[in-house]
Every structure is written in C-alpha cells, then in structure tokens.
PDB file of N, CA and C in Angstrom:
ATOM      1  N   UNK A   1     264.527 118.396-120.621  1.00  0.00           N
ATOM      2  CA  UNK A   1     264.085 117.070-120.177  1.00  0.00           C
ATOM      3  C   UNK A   1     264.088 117.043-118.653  1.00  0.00           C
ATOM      4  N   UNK A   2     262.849 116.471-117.680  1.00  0.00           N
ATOM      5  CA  UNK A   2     262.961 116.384-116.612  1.00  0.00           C
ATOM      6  C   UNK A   2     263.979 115.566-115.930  1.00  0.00           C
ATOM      7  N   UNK A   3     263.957 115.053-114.746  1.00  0.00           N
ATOM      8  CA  UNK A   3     265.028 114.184-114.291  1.00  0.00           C
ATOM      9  C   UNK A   3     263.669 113.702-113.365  1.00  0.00           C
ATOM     10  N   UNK A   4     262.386 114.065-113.430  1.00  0.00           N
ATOM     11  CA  UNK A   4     261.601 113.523-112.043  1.00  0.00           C
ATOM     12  C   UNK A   4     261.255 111.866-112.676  1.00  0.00           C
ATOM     13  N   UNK A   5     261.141 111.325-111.402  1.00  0.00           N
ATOM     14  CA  UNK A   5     261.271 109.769-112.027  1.00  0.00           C
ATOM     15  C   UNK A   5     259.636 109.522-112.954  1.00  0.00           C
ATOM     16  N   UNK A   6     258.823 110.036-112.473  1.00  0.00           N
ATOM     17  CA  UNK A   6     257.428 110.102-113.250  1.00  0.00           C
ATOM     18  C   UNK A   6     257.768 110.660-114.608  1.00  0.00           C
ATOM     19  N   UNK A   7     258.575 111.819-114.987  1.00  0.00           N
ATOM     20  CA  UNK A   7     258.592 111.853-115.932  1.00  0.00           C
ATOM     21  C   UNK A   7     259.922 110.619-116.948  1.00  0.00           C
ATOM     22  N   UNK A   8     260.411 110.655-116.268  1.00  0.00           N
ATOM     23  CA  UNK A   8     261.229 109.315-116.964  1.00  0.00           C
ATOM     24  C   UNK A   8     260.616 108.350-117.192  1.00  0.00           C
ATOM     25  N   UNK A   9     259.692 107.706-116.053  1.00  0.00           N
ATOM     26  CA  UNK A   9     258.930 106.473-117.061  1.00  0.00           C
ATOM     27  C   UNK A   9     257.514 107.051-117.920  1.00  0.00           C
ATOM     28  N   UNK A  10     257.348 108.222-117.948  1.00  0.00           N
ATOM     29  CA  UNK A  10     256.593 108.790-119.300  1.00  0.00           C
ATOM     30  C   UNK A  10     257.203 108.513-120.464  1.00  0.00           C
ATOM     31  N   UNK A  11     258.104 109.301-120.760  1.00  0.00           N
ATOM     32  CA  UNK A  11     259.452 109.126-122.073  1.00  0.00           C
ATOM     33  C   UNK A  11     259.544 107.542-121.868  1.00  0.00           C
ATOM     34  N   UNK A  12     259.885 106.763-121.126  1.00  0.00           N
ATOM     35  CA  UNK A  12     259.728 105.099-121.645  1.00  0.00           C
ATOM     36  C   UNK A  12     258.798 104.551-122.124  1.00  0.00           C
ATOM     37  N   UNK A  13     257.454 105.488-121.550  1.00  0.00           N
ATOM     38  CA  UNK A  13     255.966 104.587-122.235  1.00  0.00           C
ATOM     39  C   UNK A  13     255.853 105.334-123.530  1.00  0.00           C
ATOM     40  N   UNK A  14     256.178 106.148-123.625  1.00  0.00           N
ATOM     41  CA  UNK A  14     256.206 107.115-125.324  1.00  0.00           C
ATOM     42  C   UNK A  14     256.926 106.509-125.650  1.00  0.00           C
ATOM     43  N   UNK A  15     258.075 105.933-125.646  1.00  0.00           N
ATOM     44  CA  UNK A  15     258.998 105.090-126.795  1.00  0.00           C
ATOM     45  C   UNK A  15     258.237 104.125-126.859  1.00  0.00           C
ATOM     46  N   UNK A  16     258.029 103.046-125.991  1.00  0.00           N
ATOM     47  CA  UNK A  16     257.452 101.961-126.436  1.00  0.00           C
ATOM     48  C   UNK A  16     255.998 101.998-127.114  1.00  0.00           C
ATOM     49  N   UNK A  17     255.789 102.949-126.874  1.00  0.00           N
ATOM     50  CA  UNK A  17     254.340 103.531-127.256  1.00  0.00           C
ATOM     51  C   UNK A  17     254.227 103.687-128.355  1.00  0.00           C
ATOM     52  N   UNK A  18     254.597 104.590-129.194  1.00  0.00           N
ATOM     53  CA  UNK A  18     255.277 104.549-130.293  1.00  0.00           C
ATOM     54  C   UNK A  18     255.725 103.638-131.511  1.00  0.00           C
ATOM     55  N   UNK A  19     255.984 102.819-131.126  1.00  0.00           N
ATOM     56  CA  UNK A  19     256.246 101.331-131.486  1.00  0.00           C
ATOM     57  C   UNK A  19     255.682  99.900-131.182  1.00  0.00           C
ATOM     58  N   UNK A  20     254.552 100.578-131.099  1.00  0.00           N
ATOM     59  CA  UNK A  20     253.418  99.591-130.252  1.00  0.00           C
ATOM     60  C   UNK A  20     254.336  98.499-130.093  1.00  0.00           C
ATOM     61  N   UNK A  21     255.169  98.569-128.670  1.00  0.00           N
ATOM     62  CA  UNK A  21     255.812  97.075-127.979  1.00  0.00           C
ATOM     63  C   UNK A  21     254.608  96.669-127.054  1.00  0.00           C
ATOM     64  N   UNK A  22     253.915  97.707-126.658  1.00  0.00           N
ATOM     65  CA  UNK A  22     253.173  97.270-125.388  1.00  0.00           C
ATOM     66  C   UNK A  22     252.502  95.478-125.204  1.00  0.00           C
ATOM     67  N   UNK A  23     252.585  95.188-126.026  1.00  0.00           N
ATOM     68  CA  UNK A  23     251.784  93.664-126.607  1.00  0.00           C
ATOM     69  C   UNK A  23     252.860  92.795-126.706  1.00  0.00           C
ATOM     70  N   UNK A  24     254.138  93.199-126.368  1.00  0.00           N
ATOM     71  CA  UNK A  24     254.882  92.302-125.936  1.00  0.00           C
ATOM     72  C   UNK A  24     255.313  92.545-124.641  1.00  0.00           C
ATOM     73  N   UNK A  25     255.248  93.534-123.980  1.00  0.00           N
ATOM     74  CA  UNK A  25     255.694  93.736-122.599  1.00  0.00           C
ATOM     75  C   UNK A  25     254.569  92.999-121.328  1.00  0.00           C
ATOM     76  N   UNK A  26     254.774  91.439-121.489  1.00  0.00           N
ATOM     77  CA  UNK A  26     254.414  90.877-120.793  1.00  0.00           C
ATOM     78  C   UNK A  26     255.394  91.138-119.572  1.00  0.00           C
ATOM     79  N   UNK A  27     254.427  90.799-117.932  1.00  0.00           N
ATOM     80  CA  UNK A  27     255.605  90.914-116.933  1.00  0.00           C
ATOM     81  C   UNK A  27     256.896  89.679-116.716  1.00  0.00           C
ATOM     82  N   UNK A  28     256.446  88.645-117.265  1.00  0.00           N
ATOM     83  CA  UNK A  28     257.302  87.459-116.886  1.00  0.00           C
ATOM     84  C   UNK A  28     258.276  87.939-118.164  1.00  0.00           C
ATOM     85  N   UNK A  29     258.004  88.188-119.590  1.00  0.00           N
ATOM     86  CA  UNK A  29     259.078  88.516-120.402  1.00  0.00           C
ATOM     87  C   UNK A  29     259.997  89.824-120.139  1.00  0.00           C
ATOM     88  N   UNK A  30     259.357  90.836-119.149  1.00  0.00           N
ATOM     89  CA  UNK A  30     259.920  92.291-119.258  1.00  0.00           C
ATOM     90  C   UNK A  30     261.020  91.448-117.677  1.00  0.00           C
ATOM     91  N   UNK A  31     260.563  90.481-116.601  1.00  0.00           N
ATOM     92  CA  UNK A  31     261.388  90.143-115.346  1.00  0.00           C
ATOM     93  C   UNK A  31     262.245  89.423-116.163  1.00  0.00           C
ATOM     94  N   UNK A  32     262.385  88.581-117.275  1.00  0.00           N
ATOM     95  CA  UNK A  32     263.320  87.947-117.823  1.00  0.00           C
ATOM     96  C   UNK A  32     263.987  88.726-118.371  1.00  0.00           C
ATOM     97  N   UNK A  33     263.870  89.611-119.347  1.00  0.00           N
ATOM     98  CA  UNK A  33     264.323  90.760-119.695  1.00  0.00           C
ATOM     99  C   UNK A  33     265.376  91.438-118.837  1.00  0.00           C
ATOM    100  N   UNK A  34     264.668  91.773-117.641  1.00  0.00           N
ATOM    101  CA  UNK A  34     265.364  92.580-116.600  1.00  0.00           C
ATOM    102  C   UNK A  34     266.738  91.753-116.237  1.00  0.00           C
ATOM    103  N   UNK A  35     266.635  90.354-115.912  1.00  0.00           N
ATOM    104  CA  UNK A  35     267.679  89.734-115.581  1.00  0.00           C
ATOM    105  C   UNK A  35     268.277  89.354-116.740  1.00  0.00           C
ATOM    106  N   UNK A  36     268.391  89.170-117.957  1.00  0.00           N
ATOM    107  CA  UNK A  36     268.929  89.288-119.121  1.00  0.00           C
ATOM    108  C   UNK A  36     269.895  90.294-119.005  1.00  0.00           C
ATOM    109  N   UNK A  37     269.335  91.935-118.924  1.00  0.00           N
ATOM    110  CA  UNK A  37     270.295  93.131-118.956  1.00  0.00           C
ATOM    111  C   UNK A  37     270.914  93.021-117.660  1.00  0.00           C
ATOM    112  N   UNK A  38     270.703  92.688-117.024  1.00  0.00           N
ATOM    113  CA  UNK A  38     271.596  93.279-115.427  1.00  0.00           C
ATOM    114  C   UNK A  38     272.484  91.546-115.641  1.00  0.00           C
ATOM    115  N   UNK A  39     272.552  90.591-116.381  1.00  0.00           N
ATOM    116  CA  UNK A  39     273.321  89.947-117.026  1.00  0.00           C
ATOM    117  C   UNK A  39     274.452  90.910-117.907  1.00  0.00           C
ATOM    118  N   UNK A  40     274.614  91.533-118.163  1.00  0.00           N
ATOM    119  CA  UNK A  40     275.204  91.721-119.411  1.00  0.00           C
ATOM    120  C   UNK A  40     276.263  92.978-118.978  1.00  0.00           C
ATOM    121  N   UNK A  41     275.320  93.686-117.354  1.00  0.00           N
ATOM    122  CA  UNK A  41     275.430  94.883-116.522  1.00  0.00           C
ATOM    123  C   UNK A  41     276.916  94.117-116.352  1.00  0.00           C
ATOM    124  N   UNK A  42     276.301  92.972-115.475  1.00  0.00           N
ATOM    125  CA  UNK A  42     277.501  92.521-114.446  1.00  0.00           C
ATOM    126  C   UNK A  42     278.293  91.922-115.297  1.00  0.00           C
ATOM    127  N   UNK A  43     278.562  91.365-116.726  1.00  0.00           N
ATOM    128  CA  UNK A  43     279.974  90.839-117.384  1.00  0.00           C
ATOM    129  C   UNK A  43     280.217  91.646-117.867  1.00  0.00           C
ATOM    130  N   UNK A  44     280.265  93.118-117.684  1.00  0.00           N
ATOM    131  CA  UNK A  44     281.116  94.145-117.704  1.00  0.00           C
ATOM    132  C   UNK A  44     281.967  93.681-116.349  1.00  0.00           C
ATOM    133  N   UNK A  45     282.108  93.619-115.246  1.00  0.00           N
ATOM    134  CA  UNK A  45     282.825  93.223-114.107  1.00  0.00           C
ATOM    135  C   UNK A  45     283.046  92.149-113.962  1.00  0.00           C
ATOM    136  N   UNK A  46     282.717  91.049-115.173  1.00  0.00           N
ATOM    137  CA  UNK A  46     283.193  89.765-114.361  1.00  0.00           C
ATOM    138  C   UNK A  46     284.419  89.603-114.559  1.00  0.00           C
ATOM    139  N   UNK A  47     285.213  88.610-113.044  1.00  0.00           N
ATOM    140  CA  UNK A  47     286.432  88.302-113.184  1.00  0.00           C
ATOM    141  C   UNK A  47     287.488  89.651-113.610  1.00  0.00           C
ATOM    142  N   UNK A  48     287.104  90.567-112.880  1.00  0.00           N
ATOM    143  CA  UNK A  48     288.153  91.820-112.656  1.00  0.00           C
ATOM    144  C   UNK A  48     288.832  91.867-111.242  1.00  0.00           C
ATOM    145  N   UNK A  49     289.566  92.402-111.366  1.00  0.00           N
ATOM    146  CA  UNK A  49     290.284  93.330-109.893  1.00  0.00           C
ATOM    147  C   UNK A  49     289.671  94.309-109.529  1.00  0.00           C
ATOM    148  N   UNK A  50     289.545  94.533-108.365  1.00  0.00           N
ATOM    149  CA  UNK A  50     289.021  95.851-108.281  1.00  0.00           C
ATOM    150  C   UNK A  50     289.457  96.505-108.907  1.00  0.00           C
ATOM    151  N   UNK A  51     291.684  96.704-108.940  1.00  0.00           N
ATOM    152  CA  UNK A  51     292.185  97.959-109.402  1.00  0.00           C
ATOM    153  C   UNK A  51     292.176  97.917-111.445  1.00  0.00           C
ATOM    154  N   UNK A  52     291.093  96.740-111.624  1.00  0.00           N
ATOM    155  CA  UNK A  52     291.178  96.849-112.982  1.00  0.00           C
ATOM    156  C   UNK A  52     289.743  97.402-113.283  1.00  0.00           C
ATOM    157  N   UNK A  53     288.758  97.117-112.597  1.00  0.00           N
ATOM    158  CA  UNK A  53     287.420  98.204-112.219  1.00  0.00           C
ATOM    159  C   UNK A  53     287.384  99.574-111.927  1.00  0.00           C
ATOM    160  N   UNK A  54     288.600 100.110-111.050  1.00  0.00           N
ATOM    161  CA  UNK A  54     289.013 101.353-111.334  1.00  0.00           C
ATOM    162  C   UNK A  54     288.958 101.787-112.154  1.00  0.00           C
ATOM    163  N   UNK A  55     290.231 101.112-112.923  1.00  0.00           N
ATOM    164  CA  UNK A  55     290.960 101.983-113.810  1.00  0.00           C
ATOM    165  C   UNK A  55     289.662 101.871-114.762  1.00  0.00           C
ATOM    166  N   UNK A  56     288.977 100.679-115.064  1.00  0.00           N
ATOM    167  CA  UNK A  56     287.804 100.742-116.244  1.00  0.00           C
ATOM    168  C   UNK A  56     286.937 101.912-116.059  1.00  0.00           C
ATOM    169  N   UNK A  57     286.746 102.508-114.833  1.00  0.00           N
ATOM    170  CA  UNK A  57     285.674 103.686-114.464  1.00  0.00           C
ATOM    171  C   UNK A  57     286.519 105.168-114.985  1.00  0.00           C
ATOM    172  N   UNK A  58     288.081 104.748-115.154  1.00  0.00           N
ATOM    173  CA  UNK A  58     287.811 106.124-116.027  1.00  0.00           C
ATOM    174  C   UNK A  58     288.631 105.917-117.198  1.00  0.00           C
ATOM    175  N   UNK A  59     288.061 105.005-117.625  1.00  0.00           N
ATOM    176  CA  UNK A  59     288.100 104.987-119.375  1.00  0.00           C
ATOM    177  C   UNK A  59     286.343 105.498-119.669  1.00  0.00           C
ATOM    178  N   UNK A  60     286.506 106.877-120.654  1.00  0.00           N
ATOM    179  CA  UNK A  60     285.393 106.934-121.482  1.00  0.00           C
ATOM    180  C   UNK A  60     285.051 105.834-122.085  1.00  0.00           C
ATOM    181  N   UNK A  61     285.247 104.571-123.209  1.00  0.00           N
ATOM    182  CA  UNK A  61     284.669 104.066-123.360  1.00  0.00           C
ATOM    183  C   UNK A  61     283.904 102.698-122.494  1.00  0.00           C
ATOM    184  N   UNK A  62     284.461 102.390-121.532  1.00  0.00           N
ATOM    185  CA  UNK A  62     284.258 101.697-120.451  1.00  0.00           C
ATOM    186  C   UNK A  62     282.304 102.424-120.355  1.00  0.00           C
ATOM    187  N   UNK A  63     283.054 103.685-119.439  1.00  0.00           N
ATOM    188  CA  UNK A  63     281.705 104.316-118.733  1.00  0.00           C
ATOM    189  C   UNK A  63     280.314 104.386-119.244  1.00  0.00           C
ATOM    190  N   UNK A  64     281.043 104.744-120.967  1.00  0.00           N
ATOM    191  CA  UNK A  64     279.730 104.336-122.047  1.00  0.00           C
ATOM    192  C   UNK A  64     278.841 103.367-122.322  1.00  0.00           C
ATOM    193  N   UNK A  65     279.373 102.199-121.982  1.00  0.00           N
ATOM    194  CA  UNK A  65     279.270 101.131-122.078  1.00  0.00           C
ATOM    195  C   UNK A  65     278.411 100.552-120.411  1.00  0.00           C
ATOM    196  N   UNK A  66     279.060 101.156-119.320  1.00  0.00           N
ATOM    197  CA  UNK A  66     278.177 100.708-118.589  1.00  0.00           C
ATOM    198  C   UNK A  66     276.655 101.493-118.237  1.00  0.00           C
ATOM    199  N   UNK A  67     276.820 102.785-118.682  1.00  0.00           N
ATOM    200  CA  UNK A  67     275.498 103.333-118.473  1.00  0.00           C
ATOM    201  C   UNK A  67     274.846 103.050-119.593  1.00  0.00           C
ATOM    202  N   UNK A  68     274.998 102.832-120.666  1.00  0.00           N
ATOM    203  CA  UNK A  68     274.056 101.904-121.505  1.00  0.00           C
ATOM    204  C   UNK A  68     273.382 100.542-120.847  1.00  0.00           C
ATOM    205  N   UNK A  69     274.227  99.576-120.604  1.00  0.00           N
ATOM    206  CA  UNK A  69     273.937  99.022-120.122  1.00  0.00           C
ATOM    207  C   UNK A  69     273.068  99.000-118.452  1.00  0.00           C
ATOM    208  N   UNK A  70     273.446  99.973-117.953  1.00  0.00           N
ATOM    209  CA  UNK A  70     272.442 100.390-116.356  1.00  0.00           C
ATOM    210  C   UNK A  70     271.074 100.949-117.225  1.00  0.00           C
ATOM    211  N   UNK A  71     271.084 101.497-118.245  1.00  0.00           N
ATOM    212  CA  UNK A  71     269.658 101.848-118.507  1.00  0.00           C
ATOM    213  C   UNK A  71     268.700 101.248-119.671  1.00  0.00           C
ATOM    214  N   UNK A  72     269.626 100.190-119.666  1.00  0.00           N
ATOM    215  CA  UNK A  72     268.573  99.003-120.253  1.00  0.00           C
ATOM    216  C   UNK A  72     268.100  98.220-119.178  1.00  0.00           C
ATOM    217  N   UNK A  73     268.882  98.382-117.671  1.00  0.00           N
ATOM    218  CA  UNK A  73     268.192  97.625-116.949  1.00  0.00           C
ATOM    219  C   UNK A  73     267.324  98.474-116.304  1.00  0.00           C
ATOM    220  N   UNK A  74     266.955  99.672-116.033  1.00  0.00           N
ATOM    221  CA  UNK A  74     266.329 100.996-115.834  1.00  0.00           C
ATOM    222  C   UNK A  74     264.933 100.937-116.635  1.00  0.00           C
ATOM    223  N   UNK A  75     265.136 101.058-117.923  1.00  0.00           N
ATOM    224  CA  UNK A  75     264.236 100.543-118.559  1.00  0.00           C
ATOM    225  C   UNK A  75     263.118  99.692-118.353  1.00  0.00           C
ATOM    226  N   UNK A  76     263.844  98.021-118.365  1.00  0.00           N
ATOM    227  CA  UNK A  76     263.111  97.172-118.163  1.00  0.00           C
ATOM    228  C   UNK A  76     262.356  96.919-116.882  1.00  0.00           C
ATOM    229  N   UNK A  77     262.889  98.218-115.687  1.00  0.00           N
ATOM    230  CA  UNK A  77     262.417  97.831-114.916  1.00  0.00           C
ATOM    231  C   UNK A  77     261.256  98.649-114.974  1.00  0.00           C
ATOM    232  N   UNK A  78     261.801 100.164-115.479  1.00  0.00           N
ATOM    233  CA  UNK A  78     259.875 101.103-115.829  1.00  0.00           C
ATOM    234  C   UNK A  78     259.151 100.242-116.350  1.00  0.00           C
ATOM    235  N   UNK A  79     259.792  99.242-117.247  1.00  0.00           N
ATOM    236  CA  UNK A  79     258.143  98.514-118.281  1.00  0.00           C
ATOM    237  C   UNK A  79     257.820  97.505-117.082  1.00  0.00           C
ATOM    238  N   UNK A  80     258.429  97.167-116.778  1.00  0.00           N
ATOM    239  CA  UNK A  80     257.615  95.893-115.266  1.00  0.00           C
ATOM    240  C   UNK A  80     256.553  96.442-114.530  1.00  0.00           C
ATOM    241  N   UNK A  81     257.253  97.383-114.223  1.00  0.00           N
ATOM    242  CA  UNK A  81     256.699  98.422-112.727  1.00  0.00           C
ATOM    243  C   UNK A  81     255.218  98.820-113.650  1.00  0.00           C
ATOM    244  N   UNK A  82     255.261  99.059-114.681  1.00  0.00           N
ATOM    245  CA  UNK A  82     254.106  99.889-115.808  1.00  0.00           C
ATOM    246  C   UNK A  82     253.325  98.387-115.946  1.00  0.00           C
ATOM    247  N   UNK A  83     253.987  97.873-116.362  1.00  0.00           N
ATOM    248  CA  UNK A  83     252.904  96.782-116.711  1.00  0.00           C
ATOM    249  C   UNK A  83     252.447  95.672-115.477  1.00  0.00           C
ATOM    250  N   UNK A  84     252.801  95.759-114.140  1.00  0.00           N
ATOM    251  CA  UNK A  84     252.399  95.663-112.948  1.00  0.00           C
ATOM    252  C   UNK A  84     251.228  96.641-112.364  1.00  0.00           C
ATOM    253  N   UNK A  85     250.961  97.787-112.836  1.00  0.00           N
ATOM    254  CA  UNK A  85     250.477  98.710-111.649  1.00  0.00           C
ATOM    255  C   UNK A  85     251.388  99.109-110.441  1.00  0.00           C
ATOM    256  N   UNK A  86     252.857  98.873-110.475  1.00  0.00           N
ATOM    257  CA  UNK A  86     253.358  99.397-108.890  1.00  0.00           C
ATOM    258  C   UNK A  86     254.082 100.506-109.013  1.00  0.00           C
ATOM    259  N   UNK A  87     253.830 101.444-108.554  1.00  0.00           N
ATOM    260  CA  UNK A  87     254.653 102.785-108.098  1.00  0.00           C
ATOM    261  C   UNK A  87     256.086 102.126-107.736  1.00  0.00           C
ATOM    262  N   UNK A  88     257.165 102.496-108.726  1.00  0.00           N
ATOM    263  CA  UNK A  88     258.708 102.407-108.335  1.00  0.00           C
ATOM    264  C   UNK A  88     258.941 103.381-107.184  1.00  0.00           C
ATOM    265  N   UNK A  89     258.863 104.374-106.729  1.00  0.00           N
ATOM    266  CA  UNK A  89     259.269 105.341-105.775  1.00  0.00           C
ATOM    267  C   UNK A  89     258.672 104.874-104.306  1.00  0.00           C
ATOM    268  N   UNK A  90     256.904 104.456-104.687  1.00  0.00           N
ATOM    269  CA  UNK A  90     256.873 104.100-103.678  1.00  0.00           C
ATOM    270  C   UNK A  90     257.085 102.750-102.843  1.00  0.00           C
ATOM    271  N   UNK A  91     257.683 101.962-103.867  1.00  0.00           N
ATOM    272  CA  UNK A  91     258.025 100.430-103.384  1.00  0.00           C
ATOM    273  C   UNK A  91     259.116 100.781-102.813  1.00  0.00           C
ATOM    274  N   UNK A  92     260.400 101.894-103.482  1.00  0.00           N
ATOM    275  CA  UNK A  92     261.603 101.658-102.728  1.00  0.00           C
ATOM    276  C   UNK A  92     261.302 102.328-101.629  1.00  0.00           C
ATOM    277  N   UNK A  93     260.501 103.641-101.159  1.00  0.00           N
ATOM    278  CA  UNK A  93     260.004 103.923 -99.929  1.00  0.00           C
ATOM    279  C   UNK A  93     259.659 103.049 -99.004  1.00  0.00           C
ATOM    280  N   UNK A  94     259.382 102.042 -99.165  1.00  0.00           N
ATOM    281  CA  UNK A  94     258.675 101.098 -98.775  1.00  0.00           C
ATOM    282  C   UNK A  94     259.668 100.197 -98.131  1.00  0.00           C
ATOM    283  N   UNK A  95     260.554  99.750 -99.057  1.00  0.00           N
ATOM    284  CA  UNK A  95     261.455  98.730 -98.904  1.00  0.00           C
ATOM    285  C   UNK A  95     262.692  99.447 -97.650  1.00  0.00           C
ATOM    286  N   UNK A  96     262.822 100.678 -97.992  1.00  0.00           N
ATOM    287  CA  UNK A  96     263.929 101.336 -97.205  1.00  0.00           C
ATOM    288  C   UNK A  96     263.326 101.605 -95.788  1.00  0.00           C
ATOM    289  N   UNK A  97     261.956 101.404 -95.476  1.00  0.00           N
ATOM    290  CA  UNK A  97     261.813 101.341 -93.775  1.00  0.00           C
ATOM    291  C   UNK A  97     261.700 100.285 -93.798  1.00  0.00           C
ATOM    292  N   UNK A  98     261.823  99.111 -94.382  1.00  0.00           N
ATOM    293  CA  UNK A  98     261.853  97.471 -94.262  1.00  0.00           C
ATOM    294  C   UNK A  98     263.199  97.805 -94.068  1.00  0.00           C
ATOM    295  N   UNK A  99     263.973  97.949 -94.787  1.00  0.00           N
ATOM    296  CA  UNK A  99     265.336  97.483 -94.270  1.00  0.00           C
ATOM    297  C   UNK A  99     266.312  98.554 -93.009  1.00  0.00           C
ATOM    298  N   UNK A 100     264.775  99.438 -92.979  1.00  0.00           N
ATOM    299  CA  UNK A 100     265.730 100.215 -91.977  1.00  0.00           C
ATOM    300  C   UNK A 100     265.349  99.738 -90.130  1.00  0.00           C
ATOM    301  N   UNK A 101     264.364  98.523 -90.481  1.00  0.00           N
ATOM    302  CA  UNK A 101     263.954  97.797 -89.558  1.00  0.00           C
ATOM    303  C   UNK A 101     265.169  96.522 -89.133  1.00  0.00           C
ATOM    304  N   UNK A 102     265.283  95.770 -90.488  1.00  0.00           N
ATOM    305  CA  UNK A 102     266.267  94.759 -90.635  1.00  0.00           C
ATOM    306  C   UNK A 102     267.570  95.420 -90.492  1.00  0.00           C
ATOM    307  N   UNK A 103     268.767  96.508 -90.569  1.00  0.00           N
ATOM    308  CA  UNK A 103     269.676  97.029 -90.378  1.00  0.00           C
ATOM    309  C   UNK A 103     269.818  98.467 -89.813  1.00  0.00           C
ATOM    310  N   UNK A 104     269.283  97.995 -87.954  1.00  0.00           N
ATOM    311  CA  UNK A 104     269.541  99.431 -87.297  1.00  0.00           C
ATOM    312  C   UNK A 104     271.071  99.830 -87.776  1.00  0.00           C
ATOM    313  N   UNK A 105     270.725 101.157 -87.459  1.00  0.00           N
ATOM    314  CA  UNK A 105     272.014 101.593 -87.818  1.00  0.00           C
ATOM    315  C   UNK A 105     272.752 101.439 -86.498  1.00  0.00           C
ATOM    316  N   UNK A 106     272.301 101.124 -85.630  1.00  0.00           N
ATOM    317  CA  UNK A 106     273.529 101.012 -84.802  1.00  0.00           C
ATOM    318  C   UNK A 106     274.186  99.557 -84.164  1.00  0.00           C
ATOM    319  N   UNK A 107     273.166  98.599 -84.861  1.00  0.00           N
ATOM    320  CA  UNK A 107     273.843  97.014 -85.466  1.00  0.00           C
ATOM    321  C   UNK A 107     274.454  97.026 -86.732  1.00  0.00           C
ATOM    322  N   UNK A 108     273.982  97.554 -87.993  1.00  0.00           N
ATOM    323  CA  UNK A 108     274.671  97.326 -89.143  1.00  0.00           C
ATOM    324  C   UNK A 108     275.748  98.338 -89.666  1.00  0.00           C
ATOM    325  N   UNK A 109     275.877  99.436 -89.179  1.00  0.00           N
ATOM    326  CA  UNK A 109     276.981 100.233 -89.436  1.00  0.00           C
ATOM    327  C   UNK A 109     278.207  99.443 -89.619  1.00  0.00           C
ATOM    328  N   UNK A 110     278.538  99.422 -90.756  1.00  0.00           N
ATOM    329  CA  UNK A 110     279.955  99.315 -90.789  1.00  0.00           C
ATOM    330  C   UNK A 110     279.846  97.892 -91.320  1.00  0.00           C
ATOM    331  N   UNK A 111     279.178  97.167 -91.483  1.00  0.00           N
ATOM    332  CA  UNK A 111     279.166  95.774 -91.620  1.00  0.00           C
ATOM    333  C   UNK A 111     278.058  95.214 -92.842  1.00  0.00           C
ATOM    334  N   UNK A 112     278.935  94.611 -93.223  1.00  0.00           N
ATOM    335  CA  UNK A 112     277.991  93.467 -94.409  1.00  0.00           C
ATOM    336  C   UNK A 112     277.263  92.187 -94.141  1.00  0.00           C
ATOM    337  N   UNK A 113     277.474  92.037 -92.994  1.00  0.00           N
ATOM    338  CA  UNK A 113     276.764  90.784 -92.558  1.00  0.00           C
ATOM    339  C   UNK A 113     275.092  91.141 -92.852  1.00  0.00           C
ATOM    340  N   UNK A 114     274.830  89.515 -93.009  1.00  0.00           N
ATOM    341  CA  UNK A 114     273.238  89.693 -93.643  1.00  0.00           C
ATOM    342  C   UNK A 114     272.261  90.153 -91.831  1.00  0.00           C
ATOM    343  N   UNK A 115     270.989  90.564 -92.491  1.00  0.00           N
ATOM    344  CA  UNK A 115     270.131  90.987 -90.688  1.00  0.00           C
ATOM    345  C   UNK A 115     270.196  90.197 -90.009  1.00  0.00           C
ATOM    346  N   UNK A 116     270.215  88.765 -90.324  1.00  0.00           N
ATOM    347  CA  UNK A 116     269.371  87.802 -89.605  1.00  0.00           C
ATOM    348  C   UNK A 116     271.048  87.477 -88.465  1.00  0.00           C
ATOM    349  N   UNK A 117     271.894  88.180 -88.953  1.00  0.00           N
ATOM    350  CA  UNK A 117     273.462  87.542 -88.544  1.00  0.00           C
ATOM    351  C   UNK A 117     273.756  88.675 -87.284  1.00  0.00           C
ATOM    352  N   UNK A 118     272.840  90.022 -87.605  1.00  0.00           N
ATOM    353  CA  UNK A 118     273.628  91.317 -86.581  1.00  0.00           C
ATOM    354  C   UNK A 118     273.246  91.106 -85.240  1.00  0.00           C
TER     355      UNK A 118
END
C-alpha cells in the first residue's frame, strides 16, 4: 500500500465507490460530517489533564481509538476535497506561505499569540 497522499484518496474513492456513497457525499453533508468526527476526535480529550493525556497516549487502547477516530476525520476530509475539485496538498502548500507571511519566524517563534497580536 502506498503512503503517497494521491494514492490515499484513491483507496477512499474505491471504498466509497464501491458502495455507491458518492450520491450522498454532498459538500455541505461531507463539511458537517467533517465537524461531526473531529467532534468525537476532541471528546477523546475533553476535560483531561494533560498528565492524564499522557498517560492516555500510551495506553494501546486509548491510541486505537484515537487514530480511528483521526481517520474518520481524514476521510471526510478526502471526500470534501473530491467532491470540491481542490487539491489537498496543494491548498496546504498554499496555506503554509500564507501563514508563513502571517508568522515570521522571527516574530512568532516561540509564541502563541494570534498574527494580528505579533
């Protein structure tokens, strides 16, 4: 199995393919979708400690549980991106000299403050 991201959202359009979902993978249901799972991502962490987030990162069943959950939101985001027309690789290309505009590195190093604050 590859690891190249083109071929990963191949194997997503063959599953759904397969199962003719395509006729439901509207974009407003696959963006609801998306925030549905990355719902479900983050109450794996809600209302923890960090040092109880730790320790959850090395419990095997923990870890299971969250990469299931990271690649249902993985997923939903190949079917967006697919049923948009937008290149995922090249949007985050895209986005990362946007933000490498908004957080020089030698204002934002080290700091969480939002751009508009450095």
């Amino acid at each position: 199995m590859s690891d190249t991201f083109d071929a990963l959202r191949r194997e997503a359009v063959h599953f759904r393919d397969e199962r003719d979902w395509a006729q439901f993978h509207h974009p407003k249901d696959l963006a609801l979708g998306l925030g549905i799972e990355a719902g479900e991502l983050g109450e794996l962490f809600l209302w923890k400690t960090r040092d109880e987030v730790r320790a959850d990162l090395e419990d095997e069943g923990f870890l299971r549980r969250l990469a299931e959950e990271m690649a249902d939101v993985q997923m939903f985001l190949l079917y967006l991106a697919e049923a948009s027309g937008i290149s995922l690789p090249d949007a985050v290309r895209k986005k990362l000299v946007t933000n490498a505009e908004k957080y020089p590195v030698h204002k934002a190093k080290g700091t969480a403050r939002k751009y508009t604050d450095l």
